[in-house]
PDB file of N, CA and C in Angstrom:
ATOM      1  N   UNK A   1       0.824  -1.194   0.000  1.00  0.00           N
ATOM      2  CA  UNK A   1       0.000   0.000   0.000  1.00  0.00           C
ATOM      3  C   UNK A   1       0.861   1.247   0.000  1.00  0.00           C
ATOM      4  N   UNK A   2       1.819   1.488   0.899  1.00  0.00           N
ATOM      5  CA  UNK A   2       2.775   2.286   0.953  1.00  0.00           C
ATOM      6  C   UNK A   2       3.166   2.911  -0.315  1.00  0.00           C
ATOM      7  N   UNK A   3       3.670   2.016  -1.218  1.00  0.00           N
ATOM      8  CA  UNK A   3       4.236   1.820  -2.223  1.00  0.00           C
ATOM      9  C   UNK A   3       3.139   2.646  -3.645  1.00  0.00           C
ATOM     10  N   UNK A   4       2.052   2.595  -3.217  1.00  0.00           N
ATOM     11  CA  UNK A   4       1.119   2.883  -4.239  1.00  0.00           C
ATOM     12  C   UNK A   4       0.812   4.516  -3.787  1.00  0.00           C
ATOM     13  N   UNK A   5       0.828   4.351  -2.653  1.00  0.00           N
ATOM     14  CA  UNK A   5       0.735   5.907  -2.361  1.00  0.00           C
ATOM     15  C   UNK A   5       2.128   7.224  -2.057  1.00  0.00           C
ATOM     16  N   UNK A   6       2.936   6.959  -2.131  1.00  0.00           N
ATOM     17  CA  UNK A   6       4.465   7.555  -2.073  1.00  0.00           C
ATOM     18  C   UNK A   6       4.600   8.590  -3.409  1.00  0.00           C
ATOM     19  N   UNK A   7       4.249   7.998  -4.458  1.00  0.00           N
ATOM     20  CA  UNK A   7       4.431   9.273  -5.810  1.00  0.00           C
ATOM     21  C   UNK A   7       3.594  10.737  -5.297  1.00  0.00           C
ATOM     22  N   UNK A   8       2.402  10.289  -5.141  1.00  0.00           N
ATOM     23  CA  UNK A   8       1.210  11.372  -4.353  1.00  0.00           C
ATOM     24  C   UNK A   8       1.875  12.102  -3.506  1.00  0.00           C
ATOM     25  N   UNK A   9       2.300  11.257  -2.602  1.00  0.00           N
ATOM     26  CA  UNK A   9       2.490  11.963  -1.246  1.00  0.00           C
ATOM     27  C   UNK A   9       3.873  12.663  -1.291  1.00  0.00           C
ATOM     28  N   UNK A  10       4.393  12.139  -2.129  1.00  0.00           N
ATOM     29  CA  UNK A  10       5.919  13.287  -2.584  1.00  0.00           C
ATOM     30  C   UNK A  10       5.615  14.152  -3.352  1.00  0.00           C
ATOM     31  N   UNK A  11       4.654  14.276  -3.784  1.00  0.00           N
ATOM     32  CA  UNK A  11       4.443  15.891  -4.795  1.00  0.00           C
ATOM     33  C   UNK A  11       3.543  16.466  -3.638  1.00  0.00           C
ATOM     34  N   UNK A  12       2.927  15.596  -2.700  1.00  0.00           N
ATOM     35  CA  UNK A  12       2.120  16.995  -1.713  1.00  0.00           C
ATOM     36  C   UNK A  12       3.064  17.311  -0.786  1.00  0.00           C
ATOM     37  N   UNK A  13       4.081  16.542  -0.715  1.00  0.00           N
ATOM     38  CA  UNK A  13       5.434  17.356   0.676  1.00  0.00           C
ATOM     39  C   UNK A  13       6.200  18.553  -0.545  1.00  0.00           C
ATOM     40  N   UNK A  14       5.966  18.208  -1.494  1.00  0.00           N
ATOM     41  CA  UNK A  14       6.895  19.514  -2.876  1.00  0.00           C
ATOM     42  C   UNK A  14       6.004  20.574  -2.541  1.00  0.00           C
ATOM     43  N   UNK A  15       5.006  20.648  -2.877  1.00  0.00           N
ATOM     44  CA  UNK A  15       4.003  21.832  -2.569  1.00  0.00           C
ATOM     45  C   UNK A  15       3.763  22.431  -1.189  1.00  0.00           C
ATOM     46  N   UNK A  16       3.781  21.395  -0.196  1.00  0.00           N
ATOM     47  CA  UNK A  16       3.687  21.777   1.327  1.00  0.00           C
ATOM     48  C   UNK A  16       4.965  22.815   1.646  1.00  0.00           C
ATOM     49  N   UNK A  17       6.469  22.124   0.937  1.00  0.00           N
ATOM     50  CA  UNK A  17       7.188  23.063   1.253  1.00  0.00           C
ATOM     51  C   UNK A  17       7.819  23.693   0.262  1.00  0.00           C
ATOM     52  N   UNK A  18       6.879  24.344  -0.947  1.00  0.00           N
ATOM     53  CA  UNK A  18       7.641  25.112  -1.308  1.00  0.00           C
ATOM     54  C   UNK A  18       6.611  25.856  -1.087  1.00  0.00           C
ATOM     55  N   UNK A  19       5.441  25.845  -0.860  1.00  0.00           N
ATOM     56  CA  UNK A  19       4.192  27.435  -0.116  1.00  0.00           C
ATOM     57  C   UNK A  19       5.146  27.206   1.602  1.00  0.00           C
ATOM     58  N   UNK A  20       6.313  26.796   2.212  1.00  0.00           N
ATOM     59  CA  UNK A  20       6.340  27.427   3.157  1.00  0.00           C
ATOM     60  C   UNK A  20       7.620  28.122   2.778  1.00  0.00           C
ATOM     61  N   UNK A  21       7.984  28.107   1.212  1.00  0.00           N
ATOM     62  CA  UNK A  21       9.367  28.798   1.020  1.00  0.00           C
ATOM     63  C   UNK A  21       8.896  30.046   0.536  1.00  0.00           C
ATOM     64  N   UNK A  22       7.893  29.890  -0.113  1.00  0.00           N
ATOM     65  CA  UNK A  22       7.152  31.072  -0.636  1.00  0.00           C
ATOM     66  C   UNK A  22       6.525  31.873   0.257  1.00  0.00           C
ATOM     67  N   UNK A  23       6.110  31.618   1.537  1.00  0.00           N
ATOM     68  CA  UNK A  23       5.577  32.699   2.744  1.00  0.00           C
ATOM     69  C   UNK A  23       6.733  33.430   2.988  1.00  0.00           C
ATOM     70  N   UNK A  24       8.008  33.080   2.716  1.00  0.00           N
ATOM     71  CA  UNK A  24       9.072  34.183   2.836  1.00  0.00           C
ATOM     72  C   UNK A  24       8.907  35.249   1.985  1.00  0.00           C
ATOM     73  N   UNK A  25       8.728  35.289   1.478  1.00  0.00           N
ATOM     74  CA  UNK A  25       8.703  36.210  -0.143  1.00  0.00           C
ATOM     75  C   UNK A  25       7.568  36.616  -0.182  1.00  0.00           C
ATOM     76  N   UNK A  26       6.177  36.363   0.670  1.00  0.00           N
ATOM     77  CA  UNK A  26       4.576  36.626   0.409  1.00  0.00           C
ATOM     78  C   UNK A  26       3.822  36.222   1.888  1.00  0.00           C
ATOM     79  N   UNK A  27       4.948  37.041   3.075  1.00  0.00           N
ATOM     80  CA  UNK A  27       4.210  37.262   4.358  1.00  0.00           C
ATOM     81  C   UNK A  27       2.594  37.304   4.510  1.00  0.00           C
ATOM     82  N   UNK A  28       2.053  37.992   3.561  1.00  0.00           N
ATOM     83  CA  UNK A  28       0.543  38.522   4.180  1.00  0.00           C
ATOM     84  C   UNK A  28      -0.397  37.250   3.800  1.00  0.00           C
ATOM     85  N   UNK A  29       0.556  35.986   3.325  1.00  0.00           N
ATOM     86  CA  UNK A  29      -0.582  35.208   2.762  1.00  0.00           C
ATOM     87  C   UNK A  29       0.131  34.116   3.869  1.00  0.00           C
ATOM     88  N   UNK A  30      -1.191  33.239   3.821  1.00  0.00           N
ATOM     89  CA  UNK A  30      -0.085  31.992   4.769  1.00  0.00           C
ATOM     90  C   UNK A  30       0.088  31.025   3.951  1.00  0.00           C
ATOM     91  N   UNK A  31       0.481  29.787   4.948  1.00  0.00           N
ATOM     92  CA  UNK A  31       1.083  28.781   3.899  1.00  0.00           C
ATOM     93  C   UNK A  31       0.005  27.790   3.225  1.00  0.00           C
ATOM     94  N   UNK A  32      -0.937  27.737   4.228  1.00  0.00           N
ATOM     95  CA  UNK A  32      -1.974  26.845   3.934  1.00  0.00           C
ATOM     96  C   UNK A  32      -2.972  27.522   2.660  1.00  0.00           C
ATOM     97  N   UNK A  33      -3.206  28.727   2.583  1.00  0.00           N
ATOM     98  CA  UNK A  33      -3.807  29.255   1.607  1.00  0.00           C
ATOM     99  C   UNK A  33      -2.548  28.940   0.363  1.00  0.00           C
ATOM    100  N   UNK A  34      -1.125  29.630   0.127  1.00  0.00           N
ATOM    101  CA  UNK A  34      -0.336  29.039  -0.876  1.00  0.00           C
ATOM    102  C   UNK A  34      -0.601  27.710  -1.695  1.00  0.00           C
ATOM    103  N   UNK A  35       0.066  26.934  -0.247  1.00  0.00           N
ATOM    104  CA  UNK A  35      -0.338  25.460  -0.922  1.00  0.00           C
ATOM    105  C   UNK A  35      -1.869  24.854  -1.273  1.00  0.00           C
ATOM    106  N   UNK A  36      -2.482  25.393  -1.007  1.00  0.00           N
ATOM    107  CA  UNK A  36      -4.293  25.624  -1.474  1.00  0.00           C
ATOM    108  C   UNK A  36      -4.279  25.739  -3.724  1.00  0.00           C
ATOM    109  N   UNK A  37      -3.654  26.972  -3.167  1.00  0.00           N
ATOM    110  CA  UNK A  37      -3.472  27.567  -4.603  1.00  0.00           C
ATOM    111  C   UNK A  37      -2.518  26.995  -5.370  1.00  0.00           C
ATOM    112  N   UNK A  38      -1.581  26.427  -5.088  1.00  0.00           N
ATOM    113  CA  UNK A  38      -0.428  25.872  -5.582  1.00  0.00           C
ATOM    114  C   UNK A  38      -0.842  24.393  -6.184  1.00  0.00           C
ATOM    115  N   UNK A  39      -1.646  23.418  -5.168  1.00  0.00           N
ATOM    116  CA  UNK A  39      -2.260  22.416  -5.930  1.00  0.00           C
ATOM    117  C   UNK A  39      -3.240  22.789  -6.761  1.00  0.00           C
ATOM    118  N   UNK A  40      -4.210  23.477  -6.789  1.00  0.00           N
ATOM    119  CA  UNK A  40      -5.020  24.172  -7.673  1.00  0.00           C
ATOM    120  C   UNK A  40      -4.591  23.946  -9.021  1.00  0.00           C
ATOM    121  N   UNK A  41      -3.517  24.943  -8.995  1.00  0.00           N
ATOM    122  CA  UNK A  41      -2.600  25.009 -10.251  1.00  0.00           C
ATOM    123  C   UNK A  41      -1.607  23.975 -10.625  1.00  0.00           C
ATOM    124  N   UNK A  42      -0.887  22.909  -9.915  1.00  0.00           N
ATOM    125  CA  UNK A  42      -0.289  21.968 -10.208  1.00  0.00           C
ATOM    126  C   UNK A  42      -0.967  20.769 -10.427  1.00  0.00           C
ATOM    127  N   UNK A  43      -2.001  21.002  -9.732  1.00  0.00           N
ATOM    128  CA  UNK A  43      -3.070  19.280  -9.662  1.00  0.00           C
ATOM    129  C   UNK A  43      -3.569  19.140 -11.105  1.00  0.00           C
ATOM    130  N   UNK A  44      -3.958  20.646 -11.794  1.00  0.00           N
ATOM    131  CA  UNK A  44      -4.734  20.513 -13.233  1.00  0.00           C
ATOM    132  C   UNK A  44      -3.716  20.899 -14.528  1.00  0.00           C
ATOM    133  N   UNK A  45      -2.486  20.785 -14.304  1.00  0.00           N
ATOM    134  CA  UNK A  45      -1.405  20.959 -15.336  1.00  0.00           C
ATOM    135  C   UNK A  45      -0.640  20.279 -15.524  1.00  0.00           C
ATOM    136  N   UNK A  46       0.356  20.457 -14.566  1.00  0.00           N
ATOM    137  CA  UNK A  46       1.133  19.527 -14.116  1.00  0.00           C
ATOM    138  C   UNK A  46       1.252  17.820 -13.684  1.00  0.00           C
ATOM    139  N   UNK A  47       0.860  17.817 -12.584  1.00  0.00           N
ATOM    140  CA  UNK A  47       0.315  16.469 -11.838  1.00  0.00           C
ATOM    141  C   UNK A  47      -1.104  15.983 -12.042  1.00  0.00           C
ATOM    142  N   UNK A  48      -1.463  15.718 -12.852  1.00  0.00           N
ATOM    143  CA  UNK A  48      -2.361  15.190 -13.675  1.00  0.00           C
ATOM    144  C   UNK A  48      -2.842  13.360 -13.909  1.00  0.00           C
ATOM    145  N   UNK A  49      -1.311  12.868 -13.500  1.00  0.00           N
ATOM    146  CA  UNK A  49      -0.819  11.412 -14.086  1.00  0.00           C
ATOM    147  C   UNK A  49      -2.157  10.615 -12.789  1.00  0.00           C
ATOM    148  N   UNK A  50      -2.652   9.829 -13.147  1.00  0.00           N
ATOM    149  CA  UNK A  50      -3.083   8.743 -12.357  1.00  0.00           C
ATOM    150  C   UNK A  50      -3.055   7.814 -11.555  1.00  0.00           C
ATOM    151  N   UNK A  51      -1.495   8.243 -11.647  1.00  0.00           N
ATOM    152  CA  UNK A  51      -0.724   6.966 -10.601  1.00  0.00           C
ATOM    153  C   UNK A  51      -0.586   8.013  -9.636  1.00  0.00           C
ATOM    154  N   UNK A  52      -0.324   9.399  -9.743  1.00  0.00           N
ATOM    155  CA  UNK A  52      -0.567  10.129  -8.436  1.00  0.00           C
ATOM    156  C   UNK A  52      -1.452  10.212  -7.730  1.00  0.00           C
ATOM    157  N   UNK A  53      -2.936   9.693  -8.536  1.00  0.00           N
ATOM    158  CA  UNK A  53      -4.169  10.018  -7.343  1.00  0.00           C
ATOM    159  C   UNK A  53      -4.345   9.493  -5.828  1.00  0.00           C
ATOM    160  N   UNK A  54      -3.955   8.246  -5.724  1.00  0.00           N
ATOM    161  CA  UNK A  54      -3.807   7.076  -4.368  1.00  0.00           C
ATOM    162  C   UNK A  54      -3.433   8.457  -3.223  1.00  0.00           C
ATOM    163  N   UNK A  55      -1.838   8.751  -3.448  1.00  0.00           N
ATOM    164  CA  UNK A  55      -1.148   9.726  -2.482  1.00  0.00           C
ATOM    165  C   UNK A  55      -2.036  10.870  -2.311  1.00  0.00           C
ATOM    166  N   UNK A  56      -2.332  11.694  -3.384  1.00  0.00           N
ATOM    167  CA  UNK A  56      -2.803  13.060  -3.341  1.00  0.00           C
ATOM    168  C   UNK A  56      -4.278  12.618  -2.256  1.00  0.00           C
ATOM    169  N   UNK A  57      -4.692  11.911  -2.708  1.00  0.00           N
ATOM    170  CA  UNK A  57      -6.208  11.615  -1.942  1.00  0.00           C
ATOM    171  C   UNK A  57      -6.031  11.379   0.057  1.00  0.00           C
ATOM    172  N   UNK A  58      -5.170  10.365  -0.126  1.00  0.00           N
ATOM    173  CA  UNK A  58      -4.318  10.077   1.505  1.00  0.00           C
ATOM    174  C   UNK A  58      -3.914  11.420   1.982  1.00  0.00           C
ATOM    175  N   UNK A  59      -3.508  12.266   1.465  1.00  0.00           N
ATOM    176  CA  UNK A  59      -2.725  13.544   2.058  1.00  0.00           C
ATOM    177  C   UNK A  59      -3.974  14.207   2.104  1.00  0.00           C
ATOM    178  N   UNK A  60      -5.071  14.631   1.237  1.00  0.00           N
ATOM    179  CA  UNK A  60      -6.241  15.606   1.349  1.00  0.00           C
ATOM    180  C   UNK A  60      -7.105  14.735   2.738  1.00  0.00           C
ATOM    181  N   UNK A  61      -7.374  13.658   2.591  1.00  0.00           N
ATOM    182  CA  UNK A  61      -8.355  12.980   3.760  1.00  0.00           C
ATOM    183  C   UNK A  61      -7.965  12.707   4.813  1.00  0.00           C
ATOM    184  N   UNK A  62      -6.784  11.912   4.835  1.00  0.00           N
ATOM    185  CA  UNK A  62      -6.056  11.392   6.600  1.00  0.00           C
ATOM    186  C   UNK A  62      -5.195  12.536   6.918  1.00  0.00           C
ATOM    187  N   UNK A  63      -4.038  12.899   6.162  1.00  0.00           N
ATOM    188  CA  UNK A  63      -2.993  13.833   6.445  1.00  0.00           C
ATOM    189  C   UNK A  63      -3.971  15.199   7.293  1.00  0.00           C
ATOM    190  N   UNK A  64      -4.796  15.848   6.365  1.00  0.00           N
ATOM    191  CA  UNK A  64      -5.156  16.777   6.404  1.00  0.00           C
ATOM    192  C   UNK A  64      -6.468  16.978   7.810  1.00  0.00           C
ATOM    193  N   UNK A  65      -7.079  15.767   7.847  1.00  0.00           N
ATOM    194  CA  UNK A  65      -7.640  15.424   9.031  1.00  0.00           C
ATOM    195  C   UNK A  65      -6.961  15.485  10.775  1.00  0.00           C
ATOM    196  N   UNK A  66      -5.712  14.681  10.359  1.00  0.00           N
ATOM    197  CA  UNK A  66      -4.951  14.939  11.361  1.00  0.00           C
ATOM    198  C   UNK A  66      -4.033  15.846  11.692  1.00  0.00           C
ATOM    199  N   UNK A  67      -3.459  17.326  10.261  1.00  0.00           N
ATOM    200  CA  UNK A  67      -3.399  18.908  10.630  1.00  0.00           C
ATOM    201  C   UNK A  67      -4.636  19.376  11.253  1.00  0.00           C
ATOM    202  N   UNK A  68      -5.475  19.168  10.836  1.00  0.00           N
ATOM    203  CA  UNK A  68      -6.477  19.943  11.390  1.00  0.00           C
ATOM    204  C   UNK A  68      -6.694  19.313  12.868  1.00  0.00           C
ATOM    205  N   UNK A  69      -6.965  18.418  13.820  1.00  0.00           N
ATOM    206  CA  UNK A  69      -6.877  18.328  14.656  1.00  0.00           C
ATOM    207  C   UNK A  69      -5.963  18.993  15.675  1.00  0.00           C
TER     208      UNK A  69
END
């Protein structure tokens, strides 16, 4: 399972930290709005492929469940 979800989940740690490299450079916004916008725009251009969906989905439902807690 691991294995199926790792491509995903390495393009959502790319985005996680490059909206926290980008709050340097764009204080008034935070990071969570960045990386909001950042998959927005990478999820429908870029990262597109199908073998990424498994990860991306794990990081939006469990990951993101357990930030928010």
């Amino acid at each position: 399972m691991f294995i199926t979800i790792l491509p995903g989940l390495l393009v959502s740690l790319f985005i996680s930290l490059l909206s926290q490299f980008l709050t340097n450079f764009l204080p008034q916004l935070s990071a969570a709005l960045i990386a909001i916008l950042l998959g927005m725009l990478f999820g429908n251009t870029l990262f597109i492929h199908p073998r990424l969906n498994p990860g991306t989905q794990f990081a939006e439902k469990r990951l993101l469940e357990v930030a928010i807690v």
